[in-house]
Every structure is written in structure tokens, then in C-alpha cells.
Protein backbone atom coordinates (compact mmCIF):
# COMPACT_ATOMS: atom_id res chain seq x y z
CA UNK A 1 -13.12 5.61 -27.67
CA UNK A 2 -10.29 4.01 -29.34
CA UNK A 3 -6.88 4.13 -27.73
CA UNK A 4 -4.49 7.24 -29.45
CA UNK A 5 -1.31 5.53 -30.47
CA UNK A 6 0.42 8.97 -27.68
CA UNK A 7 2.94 8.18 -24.72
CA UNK A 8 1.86 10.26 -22.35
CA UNK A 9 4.89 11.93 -19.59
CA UNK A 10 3.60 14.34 -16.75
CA UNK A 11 5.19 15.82 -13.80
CA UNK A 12 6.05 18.46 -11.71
CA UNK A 13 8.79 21.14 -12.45
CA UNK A 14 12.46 19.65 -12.59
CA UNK A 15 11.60 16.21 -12.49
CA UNK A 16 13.48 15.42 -15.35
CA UNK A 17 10.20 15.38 -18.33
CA UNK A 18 11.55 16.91 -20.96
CA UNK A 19 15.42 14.38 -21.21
CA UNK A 20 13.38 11.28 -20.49
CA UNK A 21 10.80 12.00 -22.86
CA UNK A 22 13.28 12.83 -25.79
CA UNK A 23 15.03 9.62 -25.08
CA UNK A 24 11.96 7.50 -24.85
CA UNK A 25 11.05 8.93 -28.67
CA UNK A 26 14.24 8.19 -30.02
CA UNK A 27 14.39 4.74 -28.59
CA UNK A 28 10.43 3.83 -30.04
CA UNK A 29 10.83 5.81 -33.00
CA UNK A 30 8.13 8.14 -31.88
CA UNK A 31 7.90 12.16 -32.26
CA UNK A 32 8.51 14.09 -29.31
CA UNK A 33 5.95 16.94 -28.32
CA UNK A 34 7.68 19.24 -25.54
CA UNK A 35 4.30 21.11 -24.23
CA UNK A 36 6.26 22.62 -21.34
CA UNK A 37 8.02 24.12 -23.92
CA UNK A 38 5.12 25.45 -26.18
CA UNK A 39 3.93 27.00 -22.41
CA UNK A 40 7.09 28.57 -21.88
CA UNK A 41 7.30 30.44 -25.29
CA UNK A 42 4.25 31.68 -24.67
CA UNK A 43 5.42 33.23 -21.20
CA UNK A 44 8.54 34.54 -23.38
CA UNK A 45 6.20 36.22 -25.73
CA UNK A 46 4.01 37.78 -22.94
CA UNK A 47 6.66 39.22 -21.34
CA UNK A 48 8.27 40.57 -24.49
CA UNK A 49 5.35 42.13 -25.23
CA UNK A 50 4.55 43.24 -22.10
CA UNK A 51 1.50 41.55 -21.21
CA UNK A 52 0.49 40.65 -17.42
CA UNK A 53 0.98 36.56 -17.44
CA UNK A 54 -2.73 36.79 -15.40
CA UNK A 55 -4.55 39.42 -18.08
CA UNK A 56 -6.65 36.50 -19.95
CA UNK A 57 -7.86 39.14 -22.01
CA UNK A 58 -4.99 40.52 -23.23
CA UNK A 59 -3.46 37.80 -23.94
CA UNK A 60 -6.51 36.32 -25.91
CA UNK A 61 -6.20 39.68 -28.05
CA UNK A 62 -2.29 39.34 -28.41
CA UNK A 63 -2.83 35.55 -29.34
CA UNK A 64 -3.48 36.16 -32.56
CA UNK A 65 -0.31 37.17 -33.56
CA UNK A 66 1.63 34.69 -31.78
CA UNK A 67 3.51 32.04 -34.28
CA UNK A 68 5.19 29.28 -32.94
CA UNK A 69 7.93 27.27 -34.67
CA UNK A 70 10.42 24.48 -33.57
CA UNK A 71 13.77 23.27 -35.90
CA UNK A 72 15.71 19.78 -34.89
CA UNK A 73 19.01 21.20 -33.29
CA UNK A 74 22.04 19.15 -32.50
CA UNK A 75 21.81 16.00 -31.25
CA UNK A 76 18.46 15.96 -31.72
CA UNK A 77 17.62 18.97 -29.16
CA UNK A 78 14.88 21.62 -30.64
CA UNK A 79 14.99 25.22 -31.16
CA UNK A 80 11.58 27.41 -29.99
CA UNK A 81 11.16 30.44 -31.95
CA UNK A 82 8.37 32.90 -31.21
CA UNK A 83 7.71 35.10 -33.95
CA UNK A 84 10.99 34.25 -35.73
CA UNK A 85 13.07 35.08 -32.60
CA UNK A 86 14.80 32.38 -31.41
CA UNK A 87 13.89 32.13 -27.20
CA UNK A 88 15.54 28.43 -26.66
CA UNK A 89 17.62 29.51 -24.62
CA UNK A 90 15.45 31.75 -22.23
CA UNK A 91 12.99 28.86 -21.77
CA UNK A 92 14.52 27.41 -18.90
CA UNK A 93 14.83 30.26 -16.49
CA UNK A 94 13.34 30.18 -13.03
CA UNK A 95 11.11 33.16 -13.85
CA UNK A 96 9.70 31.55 -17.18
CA UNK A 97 9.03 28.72 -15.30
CA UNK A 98 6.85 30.61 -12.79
CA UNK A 99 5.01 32.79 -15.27
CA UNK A 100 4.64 29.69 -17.53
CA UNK A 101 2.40 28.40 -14.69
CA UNK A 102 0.22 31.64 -14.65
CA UNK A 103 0.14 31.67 -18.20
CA UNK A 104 -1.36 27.95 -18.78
CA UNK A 105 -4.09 28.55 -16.49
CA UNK A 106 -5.52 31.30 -18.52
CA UNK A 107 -8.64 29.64 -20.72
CA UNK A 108 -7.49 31.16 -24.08
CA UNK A 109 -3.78 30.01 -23.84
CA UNK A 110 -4.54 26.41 -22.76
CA UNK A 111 -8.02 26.42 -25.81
CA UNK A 112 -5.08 27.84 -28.77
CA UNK A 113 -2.01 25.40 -26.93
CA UNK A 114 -4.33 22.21 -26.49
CA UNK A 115 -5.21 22.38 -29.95
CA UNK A 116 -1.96 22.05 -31.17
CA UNK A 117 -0.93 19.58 -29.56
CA UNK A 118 -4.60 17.75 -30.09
CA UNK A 119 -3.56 18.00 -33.81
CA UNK A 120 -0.03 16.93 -33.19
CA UNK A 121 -1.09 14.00 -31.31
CA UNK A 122 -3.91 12.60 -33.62
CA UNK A 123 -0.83 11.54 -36.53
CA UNK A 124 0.04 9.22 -33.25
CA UNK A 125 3.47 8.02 -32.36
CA UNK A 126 3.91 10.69 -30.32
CA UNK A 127 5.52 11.11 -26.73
CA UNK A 128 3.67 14.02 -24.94
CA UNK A 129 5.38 15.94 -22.00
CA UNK A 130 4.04 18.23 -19.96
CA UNK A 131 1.66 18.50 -17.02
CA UNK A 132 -2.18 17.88 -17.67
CA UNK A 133 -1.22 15.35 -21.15
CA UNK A 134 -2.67 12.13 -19.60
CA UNK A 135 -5.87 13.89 -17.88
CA UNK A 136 -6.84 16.74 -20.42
CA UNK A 137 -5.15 16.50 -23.45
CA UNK A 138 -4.75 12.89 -24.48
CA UNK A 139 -7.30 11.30 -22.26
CA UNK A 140 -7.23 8.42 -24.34
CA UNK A 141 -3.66 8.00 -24.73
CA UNK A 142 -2.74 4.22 -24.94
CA UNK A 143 0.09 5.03 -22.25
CA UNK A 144 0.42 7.32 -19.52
CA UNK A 145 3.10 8.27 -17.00
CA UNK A 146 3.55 10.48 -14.48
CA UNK A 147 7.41 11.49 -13.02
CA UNK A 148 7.76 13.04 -9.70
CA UNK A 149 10.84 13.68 -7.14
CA UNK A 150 11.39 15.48 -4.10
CA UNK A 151 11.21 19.62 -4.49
CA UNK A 152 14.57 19.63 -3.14
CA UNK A 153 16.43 16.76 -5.69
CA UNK A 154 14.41 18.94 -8.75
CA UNK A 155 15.89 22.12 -7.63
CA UNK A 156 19.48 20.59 -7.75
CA UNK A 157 18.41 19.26 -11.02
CA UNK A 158 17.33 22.83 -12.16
CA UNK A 159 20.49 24.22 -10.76
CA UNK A 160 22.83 22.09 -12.40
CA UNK A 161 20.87 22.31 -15.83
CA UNK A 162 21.47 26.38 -15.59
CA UNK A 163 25.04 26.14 -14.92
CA UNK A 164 25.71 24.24 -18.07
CA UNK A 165 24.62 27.22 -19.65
CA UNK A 166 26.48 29.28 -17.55
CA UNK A 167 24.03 30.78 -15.47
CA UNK A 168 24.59 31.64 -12.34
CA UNK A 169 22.79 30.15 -9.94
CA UNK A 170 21.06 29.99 -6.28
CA UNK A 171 19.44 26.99 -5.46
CA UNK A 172 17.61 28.17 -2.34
CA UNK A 173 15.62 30.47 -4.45
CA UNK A 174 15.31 27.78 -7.09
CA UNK A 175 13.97 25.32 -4.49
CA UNK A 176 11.71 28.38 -3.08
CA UNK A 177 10.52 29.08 -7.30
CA UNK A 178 9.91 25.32 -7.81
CA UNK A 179 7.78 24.94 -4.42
CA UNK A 180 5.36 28.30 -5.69
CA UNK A 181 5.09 26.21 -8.86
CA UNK A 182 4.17 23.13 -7.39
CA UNK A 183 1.81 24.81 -5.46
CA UNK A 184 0.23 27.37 -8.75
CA UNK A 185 0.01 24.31 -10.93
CA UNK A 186 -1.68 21.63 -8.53
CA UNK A 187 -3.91 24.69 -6.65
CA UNK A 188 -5.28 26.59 -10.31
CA UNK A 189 -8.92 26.03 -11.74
CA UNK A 190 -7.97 24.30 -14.88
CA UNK A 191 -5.79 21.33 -15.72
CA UNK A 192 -4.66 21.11 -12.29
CA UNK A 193 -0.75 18.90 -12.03
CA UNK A 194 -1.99 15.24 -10.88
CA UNK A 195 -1.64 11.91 -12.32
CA UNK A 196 -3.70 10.51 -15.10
CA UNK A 197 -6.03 7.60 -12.97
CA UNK A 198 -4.57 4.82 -15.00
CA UNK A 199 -0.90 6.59 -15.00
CA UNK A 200 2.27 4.50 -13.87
CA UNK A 201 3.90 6.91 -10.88
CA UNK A 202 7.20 6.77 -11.29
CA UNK A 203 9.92 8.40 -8.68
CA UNK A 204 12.95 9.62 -10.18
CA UNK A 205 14.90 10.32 -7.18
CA UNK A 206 17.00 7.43 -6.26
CA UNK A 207 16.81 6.54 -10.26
CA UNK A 208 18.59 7.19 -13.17
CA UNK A 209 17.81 8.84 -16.62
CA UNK A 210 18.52 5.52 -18.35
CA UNK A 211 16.46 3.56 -15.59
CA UNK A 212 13.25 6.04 -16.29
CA UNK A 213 13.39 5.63 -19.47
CA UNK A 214 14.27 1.73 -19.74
CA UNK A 215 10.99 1.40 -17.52
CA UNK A 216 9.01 3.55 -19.75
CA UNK A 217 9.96 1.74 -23.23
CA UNK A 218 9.76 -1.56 -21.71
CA UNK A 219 6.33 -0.41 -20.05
CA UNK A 220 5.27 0.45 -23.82
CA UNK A 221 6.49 -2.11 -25.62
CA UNK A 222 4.76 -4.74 -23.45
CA UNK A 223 1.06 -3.03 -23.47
CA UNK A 224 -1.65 -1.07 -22.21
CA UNK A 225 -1.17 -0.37 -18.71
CA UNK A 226 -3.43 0.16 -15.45
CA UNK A 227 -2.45 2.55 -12.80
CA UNK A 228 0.55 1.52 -10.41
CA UNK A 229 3.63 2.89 -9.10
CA UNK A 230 7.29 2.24 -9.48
């Protein structure tokens, strides 16, 4: 199959996806899908309506009524509505982030989800963040990436990214949520977290946003890649 002209960005929970993906878009002039996102609307809109995150059935029902919708915000940042309701802000909450795990491993979430993006991606020139984009979604994405850091540098990641919102925080717990996650996302039946087999690996720990992302683009820019790690 022919190579989908998609830039591919997976990782764990606080690694730091969602920034270096935006920036890699703006600096190849590519759109920027943010599937953690779409996942974490959905876990908004469960909750709201007071759906289980594990009742597959429910939520398959409830489905149908979901409509999501994203606006270009300031400095390029995005605004998630579900149903009209603006949830950008909620998003990024430690619970969200757990029950955004339980949600995407329920069949009818990921089958409505992957379709979206499928039909996002197939325009290409698109950057694609999330967890299971190289492997499920975009198999046959030209390039694919996959961003991973110590549980314990995410969580003060996570920590600082709430108190710019003025949340307040505890980062034990936030280490403890990011951990469960880790272990939900890589342990579940379906689109288990692990790199794509021809993914670049690349630790952001001991780098910089501007170093991940000057890797990426230069990565891009130069070709097709074969699995390796930075």
C-alpha cells in the first residue's frame, strides 16, 4: 500500500505529545489531529451523562448523539466542544485521563473515533497524536514516532501543566494516576500503547521541546524512516 502523506506521534501519558506535535505541524505546514483529545471528550461526555467509562453498550447506544467539534483558539491552541459545550478545559484532568483509557478500549468508541481520524488523515499532511496512530490507525503512515519519559519526569510535567491553570495539584497521586494508565493502556485487548515496528523511539527526558521537535521535522524532511532510537 502506498505511503499516507500522516506524521505519526505516540506515547504514553505526559510525555509531552500533544506541544510537540502542534509545533511539528506548524513548522511543516501540516494539520494537527489531537486524538488524545477526541478520547478525552468522549470520557467528558460519558461522565456528563452518566455512563460507566467500561459499559460498551451504553456507550454504543449514547454514541449516537455524541457531536464533536474543535475551533483554532489563540495561538493556535484548539477548543473541544461536546455537544456545543465547550470541555477544553476539563480535558486535562487526572481523572479524564484515567477514564479516557477505559473509554478507548471499548470496541464502539475506538470503531466511531478511528474513523474520524481515518477520514481526517486520508486529505494527508497531517500530524497524528495519540497512542495506537502508527500501529492501528495510520499503519501506513510515511512517518512514525513514538515519545516516551520516565513516569516520574511525566508526572512533573502533568503537574506543572495543571498549575498554569490554576489547579491545585499533588504530584504523588499524579505519578500514582499516570502509572494505572501506563499500565490500562499497554495491558487492554485492543490498540494496546507500544511503538509502531518501524517507529523512531525518542526519550524526552533529558531533552527539550525544541530538541523533539527539531529531530522530528528534520527526521521528516529528510525521508522515510526505519525503526531506531534517539
Amino acid at each position: 500500500m502506498p505511503k499516507l502523506s500522516v506524521v505519526t506521534i505516540d506515547g504514553p501519558a505526559g510525555v509531552g505529545k500533544s506541544s510537540v506535535s502542534r509545533e511539528v505541524a506548524a513548522a511543516l505546514g501540516y494539520n494537527y489531529l489531537d486524538t488524545g483529545a477526541m478520547y478525552r471528550a468522549v470520557a467528558v461526555f460519558a461522565h456528563d451523562a452518566g455512563i460507566a467509562d467500561t459499559d460498551s453498550e451504553a456507550m454504543a447506544h449514547a454514541l449516537t448523539d455524541l457531536r464533536l467539534t474543535f475551533t483554532l483558539g489563540k495561538a493556535g491552541s484548539a477548543r473541544v466542544f461536546v455537544n456545543g459545550l465547550d470541555v477544553t478545559d476539563r480535558l486535562r484532568l487526572p481523572e479524564m485521563s484515567l477514564a479516557s483509557s477505559r473509554v478507548s478500549a471499548l470496541p464502539p468508541v475506538r470503531q466511531k473515533l478511528g474513523a474520524m481520524q481515518r477520514e481526517i488523515g486520508e486529505a494527508g499532511r497531517v500530524v497524528a497524536e495519540g497512542r495506537d496512530m502508527g500501529t492501528v490507525v495510520f499503519p501506513t503512515a510515511a512517518h512514525k514516532f513514538f515519545l516516551d519519559a520516565k513516569p516520574e519526569i511525566r508526572a512533573r510535567r502533568r503537574a506543572l501543566q495543571l498549575q498554569a491553570i490554576d489547579r491545585q495539584v499533588d504530584e504523588e497521586e499524579i505519578l500514582r494516576q499516570i502509572i494505572q494508565r501506563d499500565r490500562q493502556d499497554s495491558e487492554r485487548r485492543i490498540a494496546k500503547l507500544r511503538p509502531a515496528a518501524t517507529a523512531i523511539i525518542i526519550d524526552t527526558g533529558d531533552k527539550t521541546q525544541a530538541e523533539v521537535v527539531r529531530m522530528i521535522v528534520d527526521q521528516v524532511r529528510s525521508g522515510p524512516h526505519g525503526a531506531r532510537e534517539k
